[in-house]
N, C-alpha and C. Protein backbone atom coordinates (compact mmCIF):
# COMPACT_ATOMS: atom_id res chain seq x y z
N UNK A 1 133.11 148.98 73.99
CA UNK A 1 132.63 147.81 73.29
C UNK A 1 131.18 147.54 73.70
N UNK A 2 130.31 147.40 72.84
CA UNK A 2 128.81 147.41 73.14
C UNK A 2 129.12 145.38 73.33
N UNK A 3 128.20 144.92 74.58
CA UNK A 3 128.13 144.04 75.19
C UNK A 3 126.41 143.62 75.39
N UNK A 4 125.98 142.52 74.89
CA UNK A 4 124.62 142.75 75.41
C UNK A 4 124.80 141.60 76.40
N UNK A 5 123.61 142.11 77.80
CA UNK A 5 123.32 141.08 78.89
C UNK A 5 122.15 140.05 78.31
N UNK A 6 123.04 138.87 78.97
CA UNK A 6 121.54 137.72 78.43
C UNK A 6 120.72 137.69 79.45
N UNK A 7 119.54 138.89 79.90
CA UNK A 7 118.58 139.12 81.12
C UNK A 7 117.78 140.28 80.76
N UNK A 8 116.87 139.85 81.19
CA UNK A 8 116.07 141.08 80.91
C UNK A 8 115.77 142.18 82.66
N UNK A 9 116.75 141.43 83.51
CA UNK A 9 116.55 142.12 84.74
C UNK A 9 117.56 143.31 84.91
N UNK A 10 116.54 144.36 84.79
CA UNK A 10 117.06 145.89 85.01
C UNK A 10 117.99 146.36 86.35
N UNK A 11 117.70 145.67 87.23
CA UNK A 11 117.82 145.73 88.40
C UNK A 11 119.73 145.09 88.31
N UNK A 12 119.74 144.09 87.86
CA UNK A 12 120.78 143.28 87.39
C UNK A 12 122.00 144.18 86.13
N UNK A 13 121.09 144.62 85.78
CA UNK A 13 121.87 145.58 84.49
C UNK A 13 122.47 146.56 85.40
N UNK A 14 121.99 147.28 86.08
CA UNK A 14 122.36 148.16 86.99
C UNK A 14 123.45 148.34 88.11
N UNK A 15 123.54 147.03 88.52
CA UNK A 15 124.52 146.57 89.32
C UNK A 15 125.89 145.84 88.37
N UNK A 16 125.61 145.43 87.21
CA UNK A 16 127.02 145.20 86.43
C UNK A 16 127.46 146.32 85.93
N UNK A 17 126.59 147.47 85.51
CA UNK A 17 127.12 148.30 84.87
C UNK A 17 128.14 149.50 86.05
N UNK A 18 127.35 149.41 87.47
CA UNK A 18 128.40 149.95 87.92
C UNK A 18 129.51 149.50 88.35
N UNK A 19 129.68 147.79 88.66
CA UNK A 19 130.76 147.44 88.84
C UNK A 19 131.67 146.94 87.65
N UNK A 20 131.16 147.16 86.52
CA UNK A 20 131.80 146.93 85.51
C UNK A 20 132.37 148.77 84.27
N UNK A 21 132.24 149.42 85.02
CA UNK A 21 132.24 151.13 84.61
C UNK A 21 133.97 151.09 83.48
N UNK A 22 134.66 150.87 84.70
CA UNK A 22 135.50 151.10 84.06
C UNK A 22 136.52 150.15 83.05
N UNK A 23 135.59 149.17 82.58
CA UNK A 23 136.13 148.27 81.91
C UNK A 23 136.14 148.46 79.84
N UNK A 24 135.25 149.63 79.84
CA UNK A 24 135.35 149.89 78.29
C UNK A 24 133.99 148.80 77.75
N UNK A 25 132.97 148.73 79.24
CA UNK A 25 131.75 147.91 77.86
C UNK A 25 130.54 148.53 78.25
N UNK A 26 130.04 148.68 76.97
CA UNK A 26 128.53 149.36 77.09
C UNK A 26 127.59 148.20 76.98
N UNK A 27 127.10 148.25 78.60
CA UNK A 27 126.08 147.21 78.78
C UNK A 27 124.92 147.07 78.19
N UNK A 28 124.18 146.53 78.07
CA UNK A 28 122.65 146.91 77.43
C UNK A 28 121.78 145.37 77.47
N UNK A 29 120.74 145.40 78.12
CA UNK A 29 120.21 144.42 78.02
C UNK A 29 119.12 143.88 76.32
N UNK A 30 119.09 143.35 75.97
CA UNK A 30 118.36 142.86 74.40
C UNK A 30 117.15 143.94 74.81
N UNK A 31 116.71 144.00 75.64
CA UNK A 31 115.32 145.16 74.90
C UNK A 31 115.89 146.55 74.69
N UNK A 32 116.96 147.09 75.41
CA UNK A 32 117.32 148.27 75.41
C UNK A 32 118.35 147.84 73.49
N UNK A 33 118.06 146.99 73.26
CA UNK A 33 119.28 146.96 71.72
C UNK A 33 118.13 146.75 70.71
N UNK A 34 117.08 146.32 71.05
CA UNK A 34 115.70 146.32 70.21
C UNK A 34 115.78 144.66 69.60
N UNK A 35 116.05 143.39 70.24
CA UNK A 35 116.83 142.26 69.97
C UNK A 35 116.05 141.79 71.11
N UNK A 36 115.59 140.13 70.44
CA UNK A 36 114.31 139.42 70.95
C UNK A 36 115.46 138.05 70.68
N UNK A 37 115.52 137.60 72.24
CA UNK A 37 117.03 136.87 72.85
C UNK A 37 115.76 135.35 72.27
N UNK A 38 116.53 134.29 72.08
CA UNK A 38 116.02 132.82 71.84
C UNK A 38 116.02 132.72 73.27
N UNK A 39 114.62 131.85 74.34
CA UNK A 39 114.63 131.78 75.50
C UNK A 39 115.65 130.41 75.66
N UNK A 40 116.40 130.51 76.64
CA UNK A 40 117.22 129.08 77.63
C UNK A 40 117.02 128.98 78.20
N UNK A 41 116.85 127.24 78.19
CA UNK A 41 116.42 126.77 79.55
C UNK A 41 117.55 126.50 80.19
N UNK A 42 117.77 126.75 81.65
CA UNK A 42 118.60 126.54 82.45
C UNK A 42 118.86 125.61 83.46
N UNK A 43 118.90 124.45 82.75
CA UNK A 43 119.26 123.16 82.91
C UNK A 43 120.23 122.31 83.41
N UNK A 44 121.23 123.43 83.53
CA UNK A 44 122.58 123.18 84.20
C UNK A 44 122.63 122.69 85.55
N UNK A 45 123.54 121.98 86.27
CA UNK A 45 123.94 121.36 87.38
C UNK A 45 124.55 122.31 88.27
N UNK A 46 125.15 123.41 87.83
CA UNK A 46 126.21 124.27 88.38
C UNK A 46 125.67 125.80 87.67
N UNK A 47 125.38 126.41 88.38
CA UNK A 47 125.47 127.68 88.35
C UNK A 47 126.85 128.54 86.43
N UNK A 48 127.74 128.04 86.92
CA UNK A 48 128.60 128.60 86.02
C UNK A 48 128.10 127.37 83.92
N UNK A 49 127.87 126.36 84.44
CA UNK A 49 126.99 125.82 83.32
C UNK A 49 126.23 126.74 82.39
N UNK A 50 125.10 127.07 83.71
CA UNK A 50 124.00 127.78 83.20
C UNK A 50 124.46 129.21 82.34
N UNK A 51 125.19 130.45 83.22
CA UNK A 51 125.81 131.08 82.65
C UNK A 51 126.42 131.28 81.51
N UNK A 52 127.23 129.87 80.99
CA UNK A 52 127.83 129.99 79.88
C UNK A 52 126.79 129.23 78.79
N UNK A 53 125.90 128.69 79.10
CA UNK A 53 124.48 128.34 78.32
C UNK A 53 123.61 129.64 77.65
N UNK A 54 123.49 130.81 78.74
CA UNK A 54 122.68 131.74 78.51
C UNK A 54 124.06 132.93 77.48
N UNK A 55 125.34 132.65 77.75
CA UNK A 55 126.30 133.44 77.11
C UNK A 55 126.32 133.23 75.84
N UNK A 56 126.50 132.24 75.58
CA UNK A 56 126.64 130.83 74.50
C UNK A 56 125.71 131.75 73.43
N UNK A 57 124.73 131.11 74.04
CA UNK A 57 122.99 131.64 73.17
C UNK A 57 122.83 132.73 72.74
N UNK A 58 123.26 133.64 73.34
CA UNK A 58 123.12 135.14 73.00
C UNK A 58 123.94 135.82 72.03
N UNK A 59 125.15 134.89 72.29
CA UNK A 59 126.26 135.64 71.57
C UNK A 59 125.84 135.18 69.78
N UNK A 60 125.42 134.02 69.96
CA UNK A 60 125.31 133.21 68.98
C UNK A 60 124.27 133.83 67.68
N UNK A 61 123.33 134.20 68.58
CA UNK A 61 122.07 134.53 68.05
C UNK A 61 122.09 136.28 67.67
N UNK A 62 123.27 137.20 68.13
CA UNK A 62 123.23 138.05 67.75
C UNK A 62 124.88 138.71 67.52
N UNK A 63 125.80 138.06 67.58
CA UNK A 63 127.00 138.60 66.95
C UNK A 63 127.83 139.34 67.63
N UNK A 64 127.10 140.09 68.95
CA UNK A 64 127.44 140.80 69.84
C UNK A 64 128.57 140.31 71.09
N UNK A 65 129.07 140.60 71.30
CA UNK A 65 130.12 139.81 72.93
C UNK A 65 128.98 140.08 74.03
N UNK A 66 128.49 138.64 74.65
CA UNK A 66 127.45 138.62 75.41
C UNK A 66 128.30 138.19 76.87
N UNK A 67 127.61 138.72 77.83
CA UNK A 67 127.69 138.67 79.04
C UNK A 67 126.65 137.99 79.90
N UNK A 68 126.56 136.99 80.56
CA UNK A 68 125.57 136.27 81.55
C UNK A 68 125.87 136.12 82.91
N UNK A 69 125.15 135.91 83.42
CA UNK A 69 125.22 135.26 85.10
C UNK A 69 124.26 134.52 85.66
N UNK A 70 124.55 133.20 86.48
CA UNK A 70 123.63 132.59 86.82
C UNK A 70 123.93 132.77 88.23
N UNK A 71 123.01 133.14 89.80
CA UNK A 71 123.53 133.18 90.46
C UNK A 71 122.25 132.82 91.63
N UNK A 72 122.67 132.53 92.60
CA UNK A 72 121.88 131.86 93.32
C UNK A 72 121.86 131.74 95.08
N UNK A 73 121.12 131.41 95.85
CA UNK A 73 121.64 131.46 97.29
C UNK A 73 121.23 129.66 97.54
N UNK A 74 122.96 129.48 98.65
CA UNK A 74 122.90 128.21 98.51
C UNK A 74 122.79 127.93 100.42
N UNK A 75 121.96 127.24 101.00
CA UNK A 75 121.91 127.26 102.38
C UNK A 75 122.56 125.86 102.59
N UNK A 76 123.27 125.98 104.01
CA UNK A 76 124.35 125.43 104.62
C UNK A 76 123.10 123.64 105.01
N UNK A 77 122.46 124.05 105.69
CA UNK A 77 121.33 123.07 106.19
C UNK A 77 120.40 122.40 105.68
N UNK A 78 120.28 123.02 104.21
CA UNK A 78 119.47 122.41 103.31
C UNK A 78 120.40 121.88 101.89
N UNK A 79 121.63 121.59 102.09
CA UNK A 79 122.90 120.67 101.40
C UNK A 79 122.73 121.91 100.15
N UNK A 80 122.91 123.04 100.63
CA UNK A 80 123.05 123.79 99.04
C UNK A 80 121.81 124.37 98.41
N UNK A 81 120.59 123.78 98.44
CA UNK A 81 119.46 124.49 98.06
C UNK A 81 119.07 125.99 98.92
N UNK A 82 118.69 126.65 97.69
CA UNK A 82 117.97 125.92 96.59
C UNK A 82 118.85 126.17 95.27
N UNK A 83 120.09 126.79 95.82
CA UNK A 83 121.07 126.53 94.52
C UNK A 83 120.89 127.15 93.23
N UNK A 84 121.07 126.43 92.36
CA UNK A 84 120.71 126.94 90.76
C UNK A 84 119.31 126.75 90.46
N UNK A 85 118.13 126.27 91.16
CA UNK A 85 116.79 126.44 91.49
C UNK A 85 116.27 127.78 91.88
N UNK A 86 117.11 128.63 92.44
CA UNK A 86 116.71 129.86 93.28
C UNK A 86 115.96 130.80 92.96
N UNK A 87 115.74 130.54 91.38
CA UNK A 87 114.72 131.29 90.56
C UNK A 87 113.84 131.20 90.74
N UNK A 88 113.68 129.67 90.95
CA UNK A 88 112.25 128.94 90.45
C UNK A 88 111.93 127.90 92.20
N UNK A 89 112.57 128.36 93.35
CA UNK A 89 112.47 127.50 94.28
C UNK A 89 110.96 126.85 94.64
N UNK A 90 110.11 127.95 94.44
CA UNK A 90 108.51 127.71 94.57
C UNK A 90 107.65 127.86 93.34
N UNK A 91 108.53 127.43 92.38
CA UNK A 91 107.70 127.31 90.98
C UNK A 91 108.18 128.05 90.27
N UNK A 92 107.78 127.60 88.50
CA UNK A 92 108.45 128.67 87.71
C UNK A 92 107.84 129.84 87.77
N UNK A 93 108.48 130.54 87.49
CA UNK A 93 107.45 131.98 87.69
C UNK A 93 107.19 132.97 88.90
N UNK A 94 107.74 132.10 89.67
CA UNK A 94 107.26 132.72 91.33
C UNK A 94 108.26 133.93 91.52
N UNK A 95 107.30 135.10 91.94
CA UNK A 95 107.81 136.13 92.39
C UNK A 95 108.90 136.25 93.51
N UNK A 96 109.69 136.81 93.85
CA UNK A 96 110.96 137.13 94.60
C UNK A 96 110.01 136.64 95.91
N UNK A 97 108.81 137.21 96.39
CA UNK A 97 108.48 137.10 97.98
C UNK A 97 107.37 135.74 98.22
N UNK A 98 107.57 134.75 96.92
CA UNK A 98 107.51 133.66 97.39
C UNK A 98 108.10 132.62 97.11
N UNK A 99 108.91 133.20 96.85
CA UNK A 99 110.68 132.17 96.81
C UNK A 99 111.18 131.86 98.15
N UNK A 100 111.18 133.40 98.97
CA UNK A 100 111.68 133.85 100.27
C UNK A 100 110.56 133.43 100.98
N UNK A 101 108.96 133.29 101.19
CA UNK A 101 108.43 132.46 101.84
C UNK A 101 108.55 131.01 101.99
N UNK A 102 109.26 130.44 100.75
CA UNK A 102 109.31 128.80 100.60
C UNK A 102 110.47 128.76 101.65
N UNK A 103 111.96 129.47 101.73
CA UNK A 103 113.02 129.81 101.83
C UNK A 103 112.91 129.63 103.34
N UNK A 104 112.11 130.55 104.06
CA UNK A 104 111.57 130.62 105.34
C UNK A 104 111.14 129.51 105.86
N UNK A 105 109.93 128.78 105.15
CA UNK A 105 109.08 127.95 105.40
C UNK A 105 110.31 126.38 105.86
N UNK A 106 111.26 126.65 104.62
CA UNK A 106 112.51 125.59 104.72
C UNK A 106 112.94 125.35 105.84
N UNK A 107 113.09 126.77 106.61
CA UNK A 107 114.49 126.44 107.68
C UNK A 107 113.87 126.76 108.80
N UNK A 108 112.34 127.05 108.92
CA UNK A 108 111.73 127.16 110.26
C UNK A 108 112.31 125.87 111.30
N UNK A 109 113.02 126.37 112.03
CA UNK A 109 112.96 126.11 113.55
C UNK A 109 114.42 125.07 113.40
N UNK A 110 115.16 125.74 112.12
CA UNK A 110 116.36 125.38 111.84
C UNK A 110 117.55 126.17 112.69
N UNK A 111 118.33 125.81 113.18
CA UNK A 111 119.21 126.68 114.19
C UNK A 111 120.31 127.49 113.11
N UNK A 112 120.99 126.18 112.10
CA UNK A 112 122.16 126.73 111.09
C UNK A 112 121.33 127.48 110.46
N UNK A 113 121.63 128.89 110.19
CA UNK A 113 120.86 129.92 109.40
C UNK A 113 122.41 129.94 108.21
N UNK A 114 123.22 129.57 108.51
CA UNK A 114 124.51 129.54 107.43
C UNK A 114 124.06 129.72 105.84
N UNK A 115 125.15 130.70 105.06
CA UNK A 115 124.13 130.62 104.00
C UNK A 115 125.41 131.58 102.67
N UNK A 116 125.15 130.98 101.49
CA UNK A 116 126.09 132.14 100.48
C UNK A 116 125.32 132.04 99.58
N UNK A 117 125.91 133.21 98.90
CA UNK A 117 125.02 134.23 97.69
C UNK A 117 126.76 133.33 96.24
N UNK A 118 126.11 132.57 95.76
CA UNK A 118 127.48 132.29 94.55
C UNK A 118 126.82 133.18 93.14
N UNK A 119 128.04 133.17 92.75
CA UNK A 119 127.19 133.68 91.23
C UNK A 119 128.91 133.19 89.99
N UNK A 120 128.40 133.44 89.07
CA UNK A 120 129.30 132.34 87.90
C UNK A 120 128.86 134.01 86.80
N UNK A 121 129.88 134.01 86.46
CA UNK A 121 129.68 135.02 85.02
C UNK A 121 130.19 134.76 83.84
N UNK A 122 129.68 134.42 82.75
CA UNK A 122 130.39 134.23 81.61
C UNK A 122 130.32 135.44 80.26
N UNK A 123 131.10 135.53 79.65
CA UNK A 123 131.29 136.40 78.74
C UNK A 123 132.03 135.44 77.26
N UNK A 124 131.03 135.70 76.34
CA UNK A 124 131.55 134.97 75.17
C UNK A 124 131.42 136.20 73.83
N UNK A 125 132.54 135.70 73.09
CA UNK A 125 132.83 136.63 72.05
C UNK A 125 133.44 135.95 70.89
N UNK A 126 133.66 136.94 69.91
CA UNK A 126 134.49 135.89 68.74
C UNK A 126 135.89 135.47 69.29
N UNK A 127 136.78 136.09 70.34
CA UNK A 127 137.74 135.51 70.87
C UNK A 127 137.67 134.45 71.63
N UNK A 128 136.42 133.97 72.30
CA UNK A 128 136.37 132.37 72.99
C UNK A 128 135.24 132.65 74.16
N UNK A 129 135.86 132.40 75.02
CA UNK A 129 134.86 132.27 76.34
C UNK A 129 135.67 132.51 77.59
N UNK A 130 134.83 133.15 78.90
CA UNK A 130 135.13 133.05 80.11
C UNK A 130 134.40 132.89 81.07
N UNK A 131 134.83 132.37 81.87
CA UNK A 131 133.76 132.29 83.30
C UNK A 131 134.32 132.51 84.38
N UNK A 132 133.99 133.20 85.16
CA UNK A 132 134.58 133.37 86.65
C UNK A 132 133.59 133.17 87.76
N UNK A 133 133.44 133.01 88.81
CA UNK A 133 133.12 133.03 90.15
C UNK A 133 132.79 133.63 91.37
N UNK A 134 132.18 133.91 91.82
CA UNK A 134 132.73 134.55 93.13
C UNK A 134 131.12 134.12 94.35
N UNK A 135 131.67 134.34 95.81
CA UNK A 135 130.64 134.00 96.61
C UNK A 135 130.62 134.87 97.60
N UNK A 136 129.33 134.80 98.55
CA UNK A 136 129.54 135.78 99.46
C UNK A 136 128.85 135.16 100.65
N UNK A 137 129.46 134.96 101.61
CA UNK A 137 128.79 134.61 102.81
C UNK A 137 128.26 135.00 103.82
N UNK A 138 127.07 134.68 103.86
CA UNK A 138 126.27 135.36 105.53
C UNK A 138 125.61 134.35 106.57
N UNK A 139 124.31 134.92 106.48
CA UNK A 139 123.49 134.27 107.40
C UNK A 139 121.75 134.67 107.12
N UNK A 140 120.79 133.33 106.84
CA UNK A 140 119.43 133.92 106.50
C UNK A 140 118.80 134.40 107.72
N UNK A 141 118.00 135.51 107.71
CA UNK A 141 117.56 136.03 108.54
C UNK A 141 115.96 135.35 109.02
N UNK A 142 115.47 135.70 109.74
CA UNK A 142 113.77 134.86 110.27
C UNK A 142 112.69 135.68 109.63
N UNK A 143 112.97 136.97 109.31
CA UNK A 143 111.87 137.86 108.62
C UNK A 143 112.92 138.38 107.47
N UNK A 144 112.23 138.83 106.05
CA UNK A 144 112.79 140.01 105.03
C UNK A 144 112.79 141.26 106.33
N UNK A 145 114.07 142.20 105.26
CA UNK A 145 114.32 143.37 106.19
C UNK A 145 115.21 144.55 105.11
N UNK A 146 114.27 145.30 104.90
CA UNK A 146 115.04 146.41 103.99
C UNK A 146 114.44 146.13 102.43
N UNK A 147 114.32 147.02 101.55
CA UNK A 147 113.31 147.48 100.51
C UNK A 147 114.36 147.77 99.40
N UNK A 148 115.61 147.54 99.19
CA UNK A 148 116.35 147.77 97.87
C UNK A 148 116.43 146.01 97.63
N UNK A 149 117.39 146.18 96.52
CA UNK A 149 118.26 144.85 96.31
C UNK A 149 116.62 143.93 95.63
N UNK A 150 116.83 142.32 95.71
CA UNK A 150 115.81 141.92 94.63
C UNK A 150 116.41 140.11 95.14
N UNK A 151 115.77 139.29 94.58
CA UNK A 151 115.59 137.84 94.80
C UNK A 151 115.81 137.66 96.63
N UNK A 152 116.76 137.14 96.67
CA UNK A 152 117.29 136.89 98.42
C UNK A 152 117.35 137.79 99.32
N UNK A 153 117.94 139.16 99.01
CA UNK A 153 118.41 140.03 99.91
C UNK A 153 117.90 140.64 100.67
N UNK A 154 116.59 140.32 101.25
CA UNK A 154 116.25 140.74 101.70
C UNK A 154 116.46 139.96 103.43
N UNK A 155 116.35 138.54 103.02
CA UNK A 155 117.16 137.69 104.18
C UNK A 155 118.20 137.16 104.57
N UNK A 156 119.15 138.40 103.80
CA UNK A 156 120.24 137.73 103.32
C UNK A 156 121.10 138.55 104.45
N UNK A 157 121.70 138.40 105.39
CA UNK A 157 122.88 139.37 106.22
C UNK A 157 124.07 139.15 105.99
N UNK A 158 124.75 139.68 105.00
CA UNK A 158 126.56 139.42 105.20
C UNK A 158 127.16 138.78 106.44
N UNK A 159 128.13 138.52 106.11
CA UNK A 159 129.43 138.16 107.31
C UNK A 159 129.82 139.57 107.41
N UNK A 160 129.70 140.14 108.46
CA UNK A 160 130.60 141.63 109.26
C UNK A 160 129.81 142.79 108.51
N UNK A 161 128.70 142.41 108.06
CA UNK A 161 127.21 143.82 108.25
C UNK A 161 126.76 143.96 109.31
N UNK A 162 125.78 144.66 109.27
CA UNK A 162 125.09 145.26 109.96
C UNK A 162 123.09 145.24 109.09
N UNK A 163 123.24 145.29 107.92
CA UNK A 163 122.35 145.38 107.40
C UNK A 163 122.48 144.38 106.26
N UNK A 164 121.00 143.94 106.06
CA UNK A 164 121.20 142.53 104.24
C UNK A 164 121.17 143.24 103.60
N UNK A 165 121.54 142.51 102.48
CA UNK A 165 121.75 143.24 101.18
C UNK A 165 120.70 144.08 100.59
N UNK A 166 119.29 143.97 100.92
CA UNK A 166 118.53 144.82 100.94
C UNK A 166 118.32 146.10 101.15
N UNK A 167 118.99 146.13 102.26
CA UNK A 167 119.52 147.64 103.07
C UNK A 167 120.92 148.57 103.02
N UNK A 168 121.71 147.49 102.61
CA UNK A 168 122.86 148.06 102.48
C UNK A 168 122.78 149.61 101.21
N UNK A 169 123.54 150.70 101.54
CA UNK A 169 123.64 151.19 100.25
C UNK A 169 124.18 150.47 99.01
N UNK A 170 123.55 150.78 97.95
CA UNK A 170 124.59 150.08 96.54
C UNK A 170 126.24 150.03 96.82
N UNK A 171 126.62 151.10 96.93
CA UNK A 171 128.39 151.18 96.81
C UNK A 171 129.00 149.93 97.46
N UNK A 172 128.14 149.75 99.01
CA UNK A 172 128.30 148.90 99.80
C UNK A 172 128.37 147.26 99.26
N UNK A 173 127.23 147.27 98.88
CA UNK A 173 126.67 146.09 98.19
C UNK A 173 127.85 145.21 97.24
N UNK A 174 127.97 146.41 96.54
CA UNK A 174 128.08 146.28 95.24
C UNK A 174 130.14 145.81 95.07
N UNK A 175 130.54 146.44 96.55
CA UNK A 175 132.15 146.06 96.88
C UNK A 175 131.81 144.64 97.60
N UNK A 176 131.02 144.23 98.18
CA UNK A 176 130.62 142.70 98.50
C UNK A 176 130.36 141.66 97.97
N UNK A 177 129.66 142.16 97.54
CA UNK A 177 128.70 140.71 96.37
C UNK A 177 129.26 139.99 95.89
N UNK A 178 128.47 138.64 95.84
CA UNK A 178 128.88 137.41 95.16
C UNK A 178 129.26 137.94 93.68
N UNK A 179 128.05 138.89 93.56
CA UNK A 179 127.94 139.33 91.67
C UNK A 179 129.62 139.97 91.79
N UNK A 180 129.73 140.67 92.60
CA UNK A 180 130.89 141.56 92.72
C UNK A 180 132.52 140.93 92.47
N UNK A 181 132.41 139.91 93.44
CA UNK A 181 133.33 139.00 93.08
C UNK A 181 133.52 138.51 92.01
N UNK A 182 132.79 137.38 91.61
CA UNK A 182 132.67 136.84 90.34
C UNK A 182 133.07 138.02 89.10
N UNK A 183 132.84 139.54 89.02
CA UNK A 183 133.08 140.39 88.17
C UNK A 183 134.42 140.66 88.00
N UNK A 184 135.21 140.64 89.35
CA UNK A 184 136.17 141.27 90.16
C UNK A 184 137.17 140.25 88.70
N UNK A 185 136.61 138.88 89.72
CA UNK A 185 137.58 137.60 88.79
C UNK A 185 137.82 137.95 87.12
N UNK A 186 136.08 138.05 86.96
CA UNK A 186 136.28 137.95 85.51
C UNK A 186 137.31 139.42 84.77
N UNK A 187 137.26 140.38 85.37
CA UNK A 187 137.80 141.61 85.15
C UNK A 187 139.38 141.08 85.06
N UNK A 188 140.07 140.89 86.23
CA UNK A 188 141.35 140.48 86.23
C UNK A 188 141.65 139.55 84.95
N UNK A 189 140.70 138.23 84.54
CA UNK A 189 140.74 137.53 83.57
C UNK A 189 140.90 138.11 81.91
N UNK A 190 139.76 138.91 81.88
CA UNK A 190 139.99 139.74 80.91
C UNK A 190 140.64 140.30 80.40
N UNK A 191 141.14 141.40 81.48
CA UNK A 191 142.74 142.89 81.44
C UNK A 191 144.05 141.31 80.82
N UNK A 192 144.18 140.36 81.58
CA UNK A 192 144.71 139.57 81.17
C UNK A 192 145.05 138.84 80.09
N UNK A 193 143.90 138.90 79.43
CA UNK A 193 143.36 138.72 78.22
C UNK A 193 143.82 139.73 77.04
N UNK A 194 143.49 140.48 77.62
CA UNK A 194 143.78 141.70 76.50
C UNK A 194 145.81 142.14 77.22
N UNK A 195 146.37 141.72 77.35
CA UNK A 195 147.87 142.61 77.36
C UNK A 195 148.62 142.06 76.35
């Protein structure tokens, strides 16, 4: 089933498509389908909001069963931020390594480094809608560390790693993750769906 992602992040395409392989959907983000997405603003309160905002929109605007995710890192010491902000923590627009400087700048000389990766996935189609969940908990680190992975992960250390998500291999990653979870859910939801 051809599925388009409401994102234009490759990086993101990459990581659903392998944890989503054996589910029967051909991922594709709107530029790889030649399809110019209506922009959303992501305005939502909750992570899984946003998701089914950006699902909503896509599906709407092109007929296709759309897939979204809004996902975010939420710190223990700073009540949840920067949350569903995490995009935009140091402005709209701001690149991944000064999100993670604001991020830093936050919790200097903060002891609770406590910290989770949530993410919300929705999938909408002519059969209705879904959303699932999932989170992953670690700890922010005092410096970035490791050159894969993209937004947080670079200060991001699991519970019972060794390396952030930055460093980890994909396979690794990719059986962890908040994204992973939340897929895991929505997968079970689905197969469910369909018997």
């Amino acid at each position: 089933m051809q599925v388009i992602l409401a994102s234009h992040n490759q990086k993101k395409l990459i990581e659903l498509q392998a944890i989503l392989a054996d589910l029967g959907f051909s991922i594709a983000t709107p530029k790889q389908l030649g399809i110019e997405l209506p922009e959303v603003e992501e305005d939502g309160d909750t992570f899984e909001a946003n998701a089914l905002k950006k699902a909503r929109s896509a599906f709407a605007a092109t007929g296709i069963p759309a897939l979204a995710d809004d996902s975010g890192i939420c710190v223990s010491a700073l009540d949840g931020a920067p949350g569903v902000y995490s995009a935009r923590y140091s402005g709209v627009g701001a690149s991944d390594e000064a999100n993670n400087d604001t991020l830093l700048k936050a919790l200097s000389g903060v002891p609770d480094r406590h910290a989770w990766f949530a993410c919300a996935i929705a999938f909408v189609d002519q059969a209705g809608e879904m959303v699932a969940t999932g989170e992953c908990h670690g700890t922010i680190l005092h410096a970035p560390d490791g050159g894969g992975g993209f937004g947080y992960d670079p200060l991001f250390l699991p519970d019972g790693q060794a390396q952030t998500f930055a460093a980890l291999p994909h396979d690794i990653k990719n059986r962890i993750s908040h994204r992973y979870r939340a897929l895991e859910a929505f997968r079970k939801q689905y197969a469910g769906q369909s018997v």
